[in-house]
PDB file of N, CA and C in Angstrom:
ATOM      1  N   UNK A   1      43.117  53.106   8.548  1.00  0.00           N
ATOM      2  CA  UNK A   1      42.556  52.160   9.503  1.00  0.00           C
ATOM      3  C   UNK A   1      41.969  50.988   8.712  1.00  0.00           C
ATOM      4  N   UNK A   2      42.405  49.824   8.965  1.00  0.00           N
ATOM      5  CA  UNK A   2      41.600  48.379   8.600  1.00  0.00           C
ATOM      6  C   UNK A   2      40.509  48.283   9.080  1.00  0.00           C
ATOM      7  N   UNK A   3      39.800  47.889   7.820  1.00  0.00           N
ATOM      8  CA  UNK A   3      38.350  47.657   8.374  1.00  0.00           C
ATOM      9  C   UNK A   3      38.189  45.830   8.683  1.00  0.00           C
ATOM     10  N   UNK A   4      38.161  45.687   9.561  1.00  0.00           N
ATOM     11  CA  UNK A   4      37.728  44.554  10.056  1.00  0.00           C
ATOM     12  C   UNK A   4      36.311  44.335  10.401  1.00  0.00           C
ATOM     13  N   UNK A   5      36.192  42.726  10.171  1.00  0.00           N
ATOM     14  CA  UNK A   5      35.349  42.389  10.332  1.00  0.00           C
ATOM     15  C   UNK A   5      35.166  41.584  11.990  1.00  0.00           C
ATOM     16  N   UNK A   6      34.167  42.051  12.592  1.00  0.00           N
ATOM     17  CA  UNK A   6      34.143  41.586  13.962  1.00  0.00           C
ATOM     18  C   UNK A   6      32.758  40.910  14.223  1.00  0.00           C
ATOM     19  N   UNK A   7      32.944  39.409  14.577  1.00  0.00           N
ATOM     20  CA  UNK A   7      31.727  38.350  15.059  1.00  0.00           C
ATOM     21  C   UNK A   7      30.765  39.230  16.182  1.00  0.00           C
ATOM     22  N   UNK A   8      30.147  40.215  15.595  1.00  0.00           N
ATOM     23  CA  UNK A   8      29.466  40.610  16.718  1.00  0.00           C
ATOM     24  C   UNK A   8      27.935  39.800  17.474  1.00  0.00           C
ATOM     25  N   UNK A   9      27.620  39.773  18.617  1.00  0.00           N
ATOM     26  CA  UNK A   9      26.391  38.879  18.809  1.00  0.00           C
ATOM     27  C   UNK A   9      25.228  38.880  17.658  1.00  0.00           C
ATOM     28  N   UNK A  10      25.285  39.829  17.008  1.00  0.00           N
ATOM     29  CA  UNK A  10      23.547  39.585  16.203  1.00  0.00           C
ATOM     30  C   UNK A  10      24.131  38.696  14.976  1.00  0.00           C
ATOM     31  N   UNK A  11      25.663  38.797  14.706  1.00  0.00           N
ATOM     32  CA  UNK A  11      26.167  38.145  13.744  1.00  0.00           C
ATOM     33  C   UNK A  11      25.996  36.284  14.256  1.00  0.00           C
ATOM     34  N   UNK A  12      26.517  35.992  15.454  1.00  0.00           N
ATOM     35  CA  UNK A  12      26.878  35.101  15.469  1.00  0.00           C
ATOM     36  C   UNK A  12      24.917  34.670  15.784  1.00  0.00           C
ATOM     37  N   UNK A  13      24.238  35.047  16.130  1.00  0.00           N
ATOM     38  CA  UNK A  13      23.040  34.794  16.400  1.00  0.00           C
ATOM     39  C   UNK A  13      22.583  34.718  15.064  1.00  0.00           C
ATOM     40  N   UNK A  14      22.821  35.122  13.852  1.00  0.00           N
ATOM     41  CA  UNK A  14      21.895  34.491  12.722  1.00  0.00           C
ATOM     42  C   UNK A  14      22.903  33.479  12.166  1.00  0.00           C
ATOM     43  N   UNK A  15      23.586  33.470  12.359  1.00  0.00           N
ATOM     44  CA  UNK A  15      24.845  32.070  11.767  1.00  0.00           C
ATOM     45  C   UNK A  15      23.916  30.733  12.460  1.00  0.00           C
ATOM     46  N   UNK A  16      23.728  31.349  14.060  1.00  0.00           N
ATOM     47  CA  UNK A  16      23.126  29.834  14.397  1.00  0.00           C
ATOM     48  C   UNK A  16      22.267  29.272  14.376  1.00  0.00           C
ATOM     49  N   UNK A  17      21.111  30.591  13.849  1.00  0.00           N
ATOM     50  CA  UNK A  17      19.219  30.175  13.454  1.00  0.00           C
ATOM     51  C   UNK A  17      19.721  29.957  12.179  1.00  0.00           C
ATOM     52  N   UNK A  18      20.626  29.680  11.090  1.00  0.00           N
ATOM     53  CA  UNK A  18      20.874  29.661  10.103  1.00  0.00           C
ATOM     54  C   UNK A  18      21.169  28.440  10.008  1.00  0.00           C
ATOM     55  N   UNK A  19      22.257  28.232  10.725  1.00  0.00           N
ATOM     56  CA  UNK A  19      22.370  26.557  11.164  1.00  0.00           C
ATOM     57  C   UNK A  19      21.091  25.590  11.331  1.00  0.00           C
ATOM     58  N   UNK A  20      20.243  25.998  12.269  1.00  0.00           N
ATOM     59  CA  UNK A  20      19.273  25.288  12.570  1.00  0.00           C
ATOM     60  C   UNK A  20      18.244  25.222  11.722  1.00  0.00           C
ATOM     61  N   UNK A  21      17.757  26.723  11.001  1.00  0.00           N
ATOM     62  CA  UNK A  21      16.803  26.357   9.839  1.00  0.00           C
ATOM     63  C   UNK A  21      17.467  25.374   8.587  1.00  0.00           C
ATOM     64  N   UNK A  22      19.023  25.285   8.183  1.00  0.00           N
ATOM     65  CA  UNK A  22      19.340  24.197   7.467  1.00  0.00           C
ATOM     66  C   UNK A  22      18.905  22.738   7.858  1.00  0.00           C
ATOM     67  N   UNK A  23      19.230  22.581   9.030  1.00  0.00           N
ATOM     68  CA  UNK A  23      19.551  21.212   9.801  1.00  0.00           C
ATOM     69  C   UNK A  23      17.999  21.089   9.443  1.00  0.00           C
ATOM     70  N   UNK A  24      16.983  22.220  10.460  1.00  0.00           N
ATOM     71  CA  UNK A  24      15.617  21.441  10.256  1.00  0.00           C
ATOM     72  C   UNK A  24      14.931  21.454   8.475  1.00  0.00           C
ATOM     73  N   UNK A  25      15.067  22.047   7.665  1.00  0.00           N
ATOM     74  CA  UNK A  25      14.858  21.475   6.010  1.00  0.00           C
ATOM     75  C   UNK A  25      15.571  20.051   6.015  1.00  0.00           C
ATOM     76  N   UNK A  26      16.692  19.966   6.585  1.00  0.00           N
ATOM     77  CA  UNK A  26      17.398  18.520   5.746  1.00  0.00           C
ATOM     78  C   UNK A  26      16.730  17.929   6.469  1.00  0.00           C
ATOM     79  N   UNK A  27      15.678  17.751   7.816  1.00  0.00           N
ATOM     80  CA  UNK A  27      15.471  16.483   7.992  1.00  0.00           C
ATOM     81  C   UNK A  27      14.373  16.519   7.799  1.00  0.00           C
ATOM     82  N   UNK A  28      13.547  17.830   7.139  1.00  0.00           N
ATOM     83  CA  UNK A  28      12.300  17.601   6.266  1.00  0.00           C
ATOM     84  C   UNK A  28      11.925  16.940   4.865  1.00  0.00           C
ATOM     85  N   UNK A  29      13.259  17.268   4.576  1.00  0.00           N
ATOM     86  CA  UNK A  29      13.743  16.479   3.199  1.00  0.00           C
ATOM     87  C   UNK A  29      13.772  15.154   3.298  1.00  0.00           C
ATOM     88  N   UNK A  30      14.612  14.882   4.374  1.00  0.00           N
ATOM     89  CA  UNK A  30      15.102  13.713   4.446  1.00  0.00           C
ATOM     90  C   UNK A  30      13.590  12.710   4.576  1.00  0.00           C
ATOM     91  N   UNK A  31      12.647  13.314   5.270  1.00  0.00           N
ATOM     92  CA  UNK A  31      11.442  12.525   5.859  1.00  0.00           C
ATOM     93  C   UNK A  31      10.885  12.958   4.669  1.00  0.00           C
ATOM     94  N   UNK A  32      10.474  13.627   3.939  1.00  0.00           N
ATOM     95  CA  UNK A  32       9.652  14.092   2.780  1.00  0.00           C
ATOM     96  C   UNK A  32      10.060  12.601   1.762  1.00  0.00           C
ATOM     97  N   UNK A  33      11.512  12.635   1.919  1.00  0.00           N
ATOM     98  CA  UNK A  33      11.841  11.324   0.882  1.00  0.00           C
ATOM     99  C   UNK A  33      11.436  10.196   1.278  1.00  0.00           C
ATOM    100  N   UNK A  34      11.883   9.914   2.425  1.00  0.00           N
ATOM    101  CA  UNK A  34      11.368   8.413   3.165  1.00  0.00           C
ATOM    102  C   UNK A  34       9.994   8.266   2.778  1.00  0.00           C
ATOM    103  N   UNK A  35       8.813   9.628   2.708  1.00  0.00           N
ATOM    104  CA  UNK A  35       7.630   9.457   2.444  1.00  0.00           C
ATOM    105  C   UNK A  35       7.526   9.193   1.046  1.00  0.00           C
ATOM    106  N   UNK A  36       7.838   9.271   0.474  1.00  0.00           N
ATOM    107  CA  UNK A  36       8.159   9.813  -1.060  1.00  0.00           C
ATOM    108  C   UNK A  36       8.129   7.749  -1.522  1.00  0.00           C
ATOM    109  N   UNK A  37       9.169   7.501  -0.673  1.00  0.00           N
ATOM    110  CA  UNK A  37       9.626   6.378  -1.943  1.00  0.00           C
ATOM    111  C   UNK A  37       9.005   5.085  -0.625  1.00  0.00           C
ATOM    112  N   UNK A  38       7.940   5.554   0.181  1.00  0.00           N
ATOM    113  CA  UNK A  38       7.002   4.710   0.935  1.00  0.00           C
ATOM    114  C   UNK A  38       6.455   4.264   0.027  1.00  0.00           C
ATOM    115  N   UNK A  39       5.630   5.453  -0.327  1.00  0.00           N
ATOM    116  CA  UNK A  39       4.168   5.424  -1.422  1.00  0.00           C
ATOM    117  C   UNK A  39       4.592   4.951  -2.695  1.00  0.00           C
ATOM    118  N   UNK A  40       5.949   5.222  -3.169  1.00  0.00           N
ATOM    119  CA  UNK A  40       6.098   4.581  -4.358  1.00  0.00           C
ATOM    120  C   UNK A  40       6.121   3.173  -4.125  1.00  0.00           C
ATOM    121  N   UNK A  41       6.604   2.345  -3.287  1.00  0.00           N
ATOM    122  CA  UNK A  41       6.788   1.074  -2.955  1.00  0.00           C
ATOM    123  C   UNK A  41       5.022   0.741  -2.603  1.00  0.00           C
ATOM    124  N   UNK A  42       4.814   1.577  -2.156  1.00  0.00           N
ATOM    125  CA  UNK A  42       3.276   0.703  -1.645  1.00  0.00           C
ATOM    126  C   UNK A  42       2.234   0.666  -3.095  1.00  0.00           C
ATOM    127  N   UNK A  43       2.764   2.320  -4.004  1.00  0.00           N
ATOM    128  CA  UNK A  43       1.737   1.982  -5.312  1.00  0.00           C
ATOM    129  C   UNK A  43       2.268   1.100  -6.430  1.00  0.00           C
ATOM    130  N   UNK A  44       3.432   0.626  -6.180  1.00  0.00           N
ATOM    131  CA  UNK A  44       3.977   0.034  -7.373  1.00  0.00           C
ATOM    132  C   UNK A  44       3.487  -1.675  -6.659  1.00  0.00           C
ATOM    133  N   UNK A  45       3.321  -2.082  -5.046  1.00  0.00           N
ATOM    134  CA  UNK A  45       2.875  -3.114  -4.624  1.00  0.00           C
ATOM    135  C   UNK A  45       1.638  -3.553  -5.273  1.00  0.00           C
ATOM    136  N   UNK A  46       0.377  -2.133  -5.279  1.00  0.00           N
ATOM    137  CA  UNK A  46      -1.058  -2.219  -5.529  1.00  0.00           C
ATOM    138  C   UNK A  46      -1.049  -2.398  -7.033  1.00  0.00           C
ATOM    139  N   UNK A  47       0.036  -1.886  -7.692  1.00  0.00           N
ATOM    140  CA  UNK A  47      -0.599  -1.979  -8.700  1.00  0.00           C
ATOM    141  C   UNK A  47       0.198  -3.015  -9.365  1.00  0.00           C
ATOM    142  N   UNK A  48       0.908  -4.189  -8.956  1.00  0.00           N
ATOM    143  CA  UNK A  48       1.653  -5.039  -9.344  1.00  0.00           C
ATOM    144  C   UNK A  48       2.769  -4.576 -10.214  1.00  0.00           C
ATOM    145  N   UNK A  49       3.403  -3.462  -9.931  1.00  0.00           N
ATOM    146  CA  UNK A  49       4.713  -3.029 -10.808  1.00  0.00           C
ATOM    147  C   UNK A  49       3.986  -2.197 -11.939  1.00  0.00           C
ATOM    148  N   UNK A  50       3.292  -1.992 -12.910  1.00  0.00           N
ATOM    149  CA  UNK A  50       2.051  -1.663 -13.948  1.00  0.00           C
ATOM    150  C   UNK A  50       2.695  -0.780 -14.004  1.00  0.00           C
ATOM    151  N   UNK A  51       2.976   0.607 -13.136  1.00  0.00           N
ATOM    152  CA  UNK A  51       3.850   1.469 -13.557  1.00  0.00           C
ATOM    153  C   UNK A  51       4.782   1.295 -14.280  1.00  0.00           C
ATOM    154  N   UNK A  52       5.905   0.295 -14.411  1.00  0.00           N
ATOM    155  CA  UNK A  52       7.057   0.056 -15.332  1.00  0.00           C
ATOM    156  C   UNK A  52       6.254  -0.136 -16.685  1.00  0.00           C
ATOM    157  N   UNK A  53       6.386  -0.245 -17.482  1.00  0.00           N
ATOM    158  CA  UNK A  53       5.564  -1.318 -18.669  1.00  0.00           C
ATOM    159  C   UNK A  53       7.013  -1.703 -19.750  1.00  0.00           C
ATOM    160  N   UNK A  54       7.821  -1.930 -18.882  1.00  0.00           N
ATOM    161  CA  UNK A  54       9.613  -2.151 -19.744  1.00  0.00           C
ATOM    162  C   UNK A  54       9.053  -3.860 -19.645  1.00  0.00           C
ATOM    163  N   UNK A  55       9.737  -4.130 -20.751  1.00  0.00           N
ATOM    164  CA  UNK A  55       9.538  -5.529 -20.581  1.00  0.00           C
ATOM    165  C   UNK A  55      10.728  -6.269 -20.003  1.00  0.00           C
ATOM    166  N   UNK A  56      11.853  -5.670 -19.070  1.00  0.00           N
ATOM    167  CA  UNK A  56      12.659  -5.723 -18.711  1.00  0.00           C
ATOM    168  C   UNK A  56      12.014  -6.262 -17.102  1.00  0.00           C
ATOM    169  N   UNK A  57      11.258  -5.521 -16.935  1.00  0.00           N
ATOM    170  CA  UNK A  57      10.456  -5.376 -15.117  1.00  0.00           C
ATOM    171  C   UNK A  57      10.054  -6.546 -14.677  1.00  0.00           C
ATOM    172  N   UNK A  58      10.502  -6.925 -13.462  1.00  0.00           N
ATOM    173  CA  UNK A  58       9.960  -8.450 -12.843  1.00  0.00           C
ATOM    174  C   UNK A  58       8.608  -7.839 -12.630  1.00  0.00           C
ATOM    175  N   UNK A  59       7.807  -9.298 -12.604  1.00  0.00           N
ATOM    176  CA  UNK A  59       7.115  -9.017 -11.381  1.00  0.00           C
ATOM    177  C   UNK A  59       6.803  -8.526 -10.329  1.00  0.00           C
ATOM    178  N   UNK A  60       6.084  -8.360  -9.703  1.00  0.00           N
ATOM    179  CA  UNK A  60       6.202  -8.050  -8.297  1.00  0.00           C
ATOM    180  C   UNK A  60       5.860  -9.125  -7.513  1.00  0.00           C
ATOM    181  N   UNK A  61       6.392  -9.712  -6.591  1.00  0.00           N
ATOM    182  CA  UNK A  61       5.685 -10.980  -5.948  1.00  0.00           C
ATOM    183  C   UNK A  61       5.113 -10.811  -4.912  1.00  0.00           C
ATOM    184  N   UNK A  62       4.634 -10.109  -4.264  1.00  0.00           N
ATOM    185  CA  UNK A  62       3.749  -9.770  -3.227  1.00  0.00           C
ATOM    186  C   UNK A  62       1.974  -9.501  -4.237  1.00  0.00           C
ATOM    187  N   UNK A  63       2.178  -9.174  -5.218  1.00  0.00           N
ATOM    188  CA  UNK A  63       1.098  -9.312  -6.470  1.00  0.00           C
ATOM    189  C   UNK A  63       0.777 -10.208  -6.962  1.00  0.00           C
ATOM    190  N   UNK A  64       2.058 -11.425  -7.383  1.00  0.00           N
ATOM    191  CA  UNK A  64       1.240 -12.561  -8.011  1.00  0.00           C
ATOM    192  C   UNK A  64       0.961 -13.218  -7.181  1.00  0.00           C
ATOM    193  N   UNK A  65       1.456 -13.309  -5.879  1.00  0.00           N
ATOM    194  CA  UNK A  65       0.864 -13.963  -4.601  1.00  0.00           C
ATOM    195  C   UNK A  65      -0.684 -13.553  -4.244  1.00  0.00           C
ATOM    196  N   UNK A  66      -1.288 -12.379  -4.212  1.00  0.00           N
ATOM    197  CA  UNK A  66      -2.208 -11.794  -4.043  1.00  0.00           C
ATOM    198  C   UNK A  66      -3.022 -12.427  -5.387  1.00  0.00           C
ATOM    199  N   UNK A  67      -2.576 -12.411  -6.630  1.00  0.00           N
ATOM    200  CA  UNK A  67      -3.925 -12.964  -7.867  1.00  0.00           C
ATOM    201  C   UNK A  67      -3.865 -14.451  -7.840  1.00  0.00           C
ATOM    202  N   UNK A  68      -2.714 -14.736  -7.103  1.00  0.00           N
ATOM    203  CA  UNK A  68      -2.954 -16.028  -6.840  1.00  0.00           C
ATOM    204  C   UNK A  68      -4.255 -16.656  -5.495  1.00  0.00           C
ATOM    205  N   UNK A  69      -3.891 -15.918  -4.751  1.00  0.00           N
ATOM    206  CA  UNK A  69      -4.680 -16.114  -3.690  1.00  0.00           C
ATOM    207  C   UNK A  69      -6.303 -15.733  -4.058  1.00  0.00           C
ATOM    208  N   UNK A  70      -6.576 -14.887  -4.806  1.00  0.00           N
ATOM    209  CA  UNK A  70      -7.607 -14.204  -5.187  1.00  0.00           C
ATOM    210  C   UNK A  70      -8.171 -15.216  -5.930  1.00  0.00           C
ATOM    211  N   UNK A  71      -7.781 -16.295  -7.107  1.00  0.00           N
ATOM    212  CA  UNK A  71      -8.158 -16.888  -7.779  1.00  0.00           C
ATOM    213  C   UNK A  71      -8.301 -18.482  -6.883  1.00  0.00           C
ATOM    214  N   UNK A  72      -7.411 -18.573  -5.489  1.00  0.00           N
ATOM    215  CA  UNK A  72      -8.149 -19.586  -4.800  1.00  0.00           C
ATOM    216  C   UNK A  72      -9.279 -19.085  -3.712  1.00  0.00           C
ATOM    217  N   UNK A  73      -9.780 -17.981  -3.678  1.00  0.00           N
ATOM    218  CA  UNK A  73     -11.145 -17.480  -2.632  1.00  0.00           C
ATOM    219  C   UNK A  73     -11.788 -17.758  -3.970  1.00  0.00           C
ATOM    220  N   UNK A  74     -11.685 -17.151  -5.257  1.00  0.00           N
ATOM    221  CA  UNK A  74     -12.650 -16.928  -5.948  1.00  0.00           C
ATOM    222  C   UNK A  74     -13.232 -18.287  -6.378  1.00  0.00           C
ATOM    223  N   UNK A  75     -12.146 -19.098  -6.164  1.00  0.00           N
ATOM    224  CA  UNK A  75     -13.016 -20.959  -6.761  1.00  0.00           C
ATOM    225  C   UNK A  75     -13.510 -21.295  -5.262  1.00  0.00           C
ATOM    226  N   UNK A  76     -13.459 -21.118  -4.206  1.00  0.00           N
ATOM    227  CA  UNK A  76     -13.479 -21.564  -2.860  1.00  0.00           C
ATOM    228  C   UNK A  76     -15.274 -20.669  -3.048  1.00  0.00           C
ATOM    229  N   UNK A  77     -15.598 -19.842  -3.391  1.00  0.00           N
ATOM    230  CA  UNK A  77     -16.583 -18.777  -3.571  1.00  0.00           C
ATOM    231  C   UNK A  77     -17.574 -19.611  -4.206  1.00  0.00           C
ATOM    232  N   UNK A  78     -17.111 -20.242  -5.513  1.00  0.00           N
ATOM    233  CA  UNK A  78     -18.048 -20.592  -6.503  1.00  0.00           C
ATOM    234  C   UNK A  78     -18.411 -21.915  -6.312  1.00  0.00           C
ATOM    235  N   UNK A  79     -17.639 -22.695  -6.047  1.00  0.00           N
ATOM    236  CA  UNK A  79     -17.534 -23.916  -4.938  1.00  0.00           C
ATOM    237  C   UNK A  79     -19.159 -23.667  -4.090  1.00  0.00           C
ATOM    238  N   UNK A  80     -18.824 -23.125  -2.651  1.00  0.00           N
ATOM    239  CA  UNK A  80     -19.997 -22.553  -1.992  1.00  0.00           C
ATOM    240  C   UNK A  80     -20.952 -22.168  -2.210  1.00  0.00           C
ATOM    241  N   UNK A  81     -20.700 -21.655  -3.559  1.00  0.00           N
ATOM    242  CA  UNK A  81     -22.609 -21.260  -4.130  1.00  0.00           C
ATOM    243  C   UNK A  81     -23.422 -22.177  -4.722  1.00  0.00           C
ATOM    244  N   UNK A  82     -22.245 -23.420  -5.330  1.00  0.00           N
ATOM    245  CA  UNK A  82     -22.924 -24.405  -5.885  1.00  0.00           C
ATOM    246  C   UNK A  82     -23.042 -25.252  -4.975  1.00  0.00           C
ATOM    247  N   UNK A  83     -22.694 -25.327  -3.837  1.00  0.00           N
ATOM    248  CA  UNK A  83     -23.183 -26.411  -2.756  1.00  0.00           C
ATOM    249  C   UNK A  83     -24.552 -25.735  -1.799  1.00  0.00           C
ATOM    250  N   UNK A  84     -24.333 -24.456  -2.088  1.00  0.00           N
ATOM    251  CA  UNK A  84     -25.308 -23.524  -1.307  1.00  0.00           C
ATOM    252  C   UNK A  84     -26.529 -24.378  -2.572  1.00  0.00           C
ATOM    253  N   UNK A  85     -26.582 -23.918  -3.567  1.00  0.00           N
ATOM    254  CA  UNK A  85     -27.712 -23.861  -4.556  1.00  0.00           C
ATOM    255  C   UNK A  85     -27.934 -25.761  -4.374  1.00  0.00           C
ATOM    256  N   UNK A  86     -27.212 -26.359  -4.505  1.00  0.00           N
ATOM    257  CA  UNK A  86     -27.500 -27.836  -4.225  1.00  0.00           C
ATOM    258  C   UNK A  86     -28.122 -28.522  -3.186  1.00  0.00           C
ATOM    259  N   UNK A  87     -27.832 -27.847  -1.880  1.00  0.00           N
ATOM    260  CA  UNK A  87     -28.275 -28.196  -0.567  1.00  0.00           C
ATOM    261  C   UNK A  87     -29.888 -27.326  -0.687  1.00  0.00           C
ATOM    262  N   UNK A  88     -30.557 -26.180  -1.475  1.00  0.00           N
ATOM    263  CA  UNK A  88     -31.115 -25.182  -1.427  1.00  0.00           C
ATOM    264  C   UNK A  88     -32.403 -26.319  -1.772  1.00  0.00           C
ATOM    265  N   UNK A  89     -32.044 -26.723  -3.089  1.00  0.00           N
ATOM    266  CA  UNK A  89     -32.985 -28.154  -3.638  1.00  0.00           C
ATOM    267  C   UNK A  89     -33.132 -28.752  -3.276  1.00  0.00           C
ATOM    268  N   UNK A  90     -32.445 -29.500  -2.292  1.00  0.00           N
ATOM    269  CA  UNK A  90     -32.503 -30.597  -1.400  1.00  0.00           C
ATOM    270  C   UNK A  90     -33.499 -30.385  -0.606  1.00  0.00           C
ATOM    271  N   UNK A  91     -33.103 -29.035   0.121  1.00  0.00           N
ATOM    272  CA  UNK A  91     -34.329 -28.582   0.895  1.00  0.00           C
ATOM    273  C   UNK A  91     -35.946 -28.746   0.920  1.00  0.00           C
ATOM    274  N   UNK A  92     -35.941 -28.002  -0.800  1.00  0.00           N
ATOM    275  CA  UNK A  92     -37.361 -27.935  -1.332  1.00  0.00           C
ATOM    276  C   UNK A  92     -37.869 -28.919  -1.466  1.00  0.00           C
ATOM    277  N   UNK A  93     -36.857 -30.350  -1.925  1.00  0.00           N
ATOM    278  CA  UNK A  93     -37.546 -31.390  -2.584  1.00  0.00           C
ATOM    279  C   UNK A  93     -37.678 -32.117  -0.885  1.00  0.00           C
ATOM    280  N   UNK A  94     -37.081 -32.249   0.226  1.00  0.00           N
ATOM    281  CA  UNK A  94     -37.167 -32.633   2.031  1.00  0.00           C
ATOM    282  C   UNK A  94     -38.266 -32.017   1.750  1.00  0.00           C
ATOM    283  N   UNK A  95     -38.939 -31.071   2.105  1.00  0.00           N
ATOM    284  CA  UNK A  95     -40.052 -29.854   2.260  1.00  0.00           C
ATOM    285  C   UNK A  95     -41.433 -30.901   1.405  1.00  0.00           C
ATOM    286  N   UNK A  96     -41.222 -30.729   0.287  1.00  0.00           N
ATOM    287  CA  UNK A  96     -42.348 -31.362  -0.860  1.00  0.00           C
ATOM    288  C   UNK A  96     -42.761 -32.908   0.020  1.00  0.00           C
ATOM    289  N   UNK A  97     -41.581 -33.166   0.697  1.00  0.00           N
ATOM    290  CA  UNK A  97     -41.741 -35.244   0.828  1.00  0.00           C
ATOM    291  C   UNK A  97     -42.637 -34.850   2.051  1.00  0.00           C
ATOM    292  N   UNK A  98     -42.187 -34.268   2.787  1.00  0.00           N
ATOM    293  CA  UNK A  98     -42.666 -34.126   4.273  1.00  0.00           C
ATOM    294  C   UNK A  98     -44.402 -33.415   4.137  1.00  0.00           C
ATOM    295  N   UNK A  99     -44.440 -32.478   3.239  1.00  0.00           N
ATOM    296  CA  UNK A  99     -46.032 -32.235   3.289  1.00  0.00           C
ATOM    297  C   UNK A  99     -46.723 -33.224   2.480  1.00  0.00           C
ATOM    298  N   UNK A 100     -46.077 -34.447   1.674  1.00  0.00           N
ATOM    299  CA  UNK A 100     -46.892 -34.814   1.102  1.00  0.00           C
ATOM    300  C   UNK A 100     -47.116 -36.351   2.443  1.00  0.00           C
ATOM    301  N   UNK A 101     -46.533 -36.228   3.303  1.00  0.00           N
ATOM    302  CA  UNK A 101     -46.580 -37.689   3.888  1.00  0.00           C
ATOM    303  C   UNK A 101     -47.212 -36.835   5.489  1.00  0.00           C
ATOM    304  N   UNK A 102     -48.135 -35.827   4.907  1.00  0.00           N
ATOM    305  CA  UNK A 102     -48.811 -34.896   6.529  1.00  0.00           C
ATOM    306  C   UNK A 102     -50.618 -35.293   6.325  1.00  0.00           C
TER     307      UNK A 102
END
């Protein structure tokens, strides 16, 4: 007698949770990666590329845009403190005229 093999239900029932636990890993994978090379794009953004140190590596331009911008708040900053501190004197010395003419 041949022994055959016969698709019986418990057979074909783990073929298809078998199926499905594949399918659902690959699209854990698949999203695990998408997450994966998010964060690499967002830490290689923060840190202006710094990770590479090839002297081959552009820039990053979303970075020199950012130290660029940083270095026009930071004069726009110092600007303001010296008009702050200028107007501050002005004040004192308005203040001094006015009590001396009371």
């Amino acid at each position: 007698e041949a022994c055959r093999q016969t698709s019986s239900p418990e057979n074909i029932l783990n073929k298809v949770q078998d199926n499905e636990e594949e399918e659902r890993l690959n699209r854990e994978l698949e999203l695990t990666t998408k997450e994966r090379n998010e964060l690499t794009d967002r830490l290689l953004y923060v840190t202006g590329g710094s990770m590479n140190k090839s002297p081959y590596s552009r820039p990053n331009p979303f970075y020199e845009n950012l130290k660029i911008k940083e270095k026009e708040v930071m004069s726009l900053l110092h600007n303001l403190d010296t008009k702050n501190i200028e107007h501050r004197e002005k004040f004192q010395e308005l203040k001094k005229e006015i009590n001396f003419y009371r």
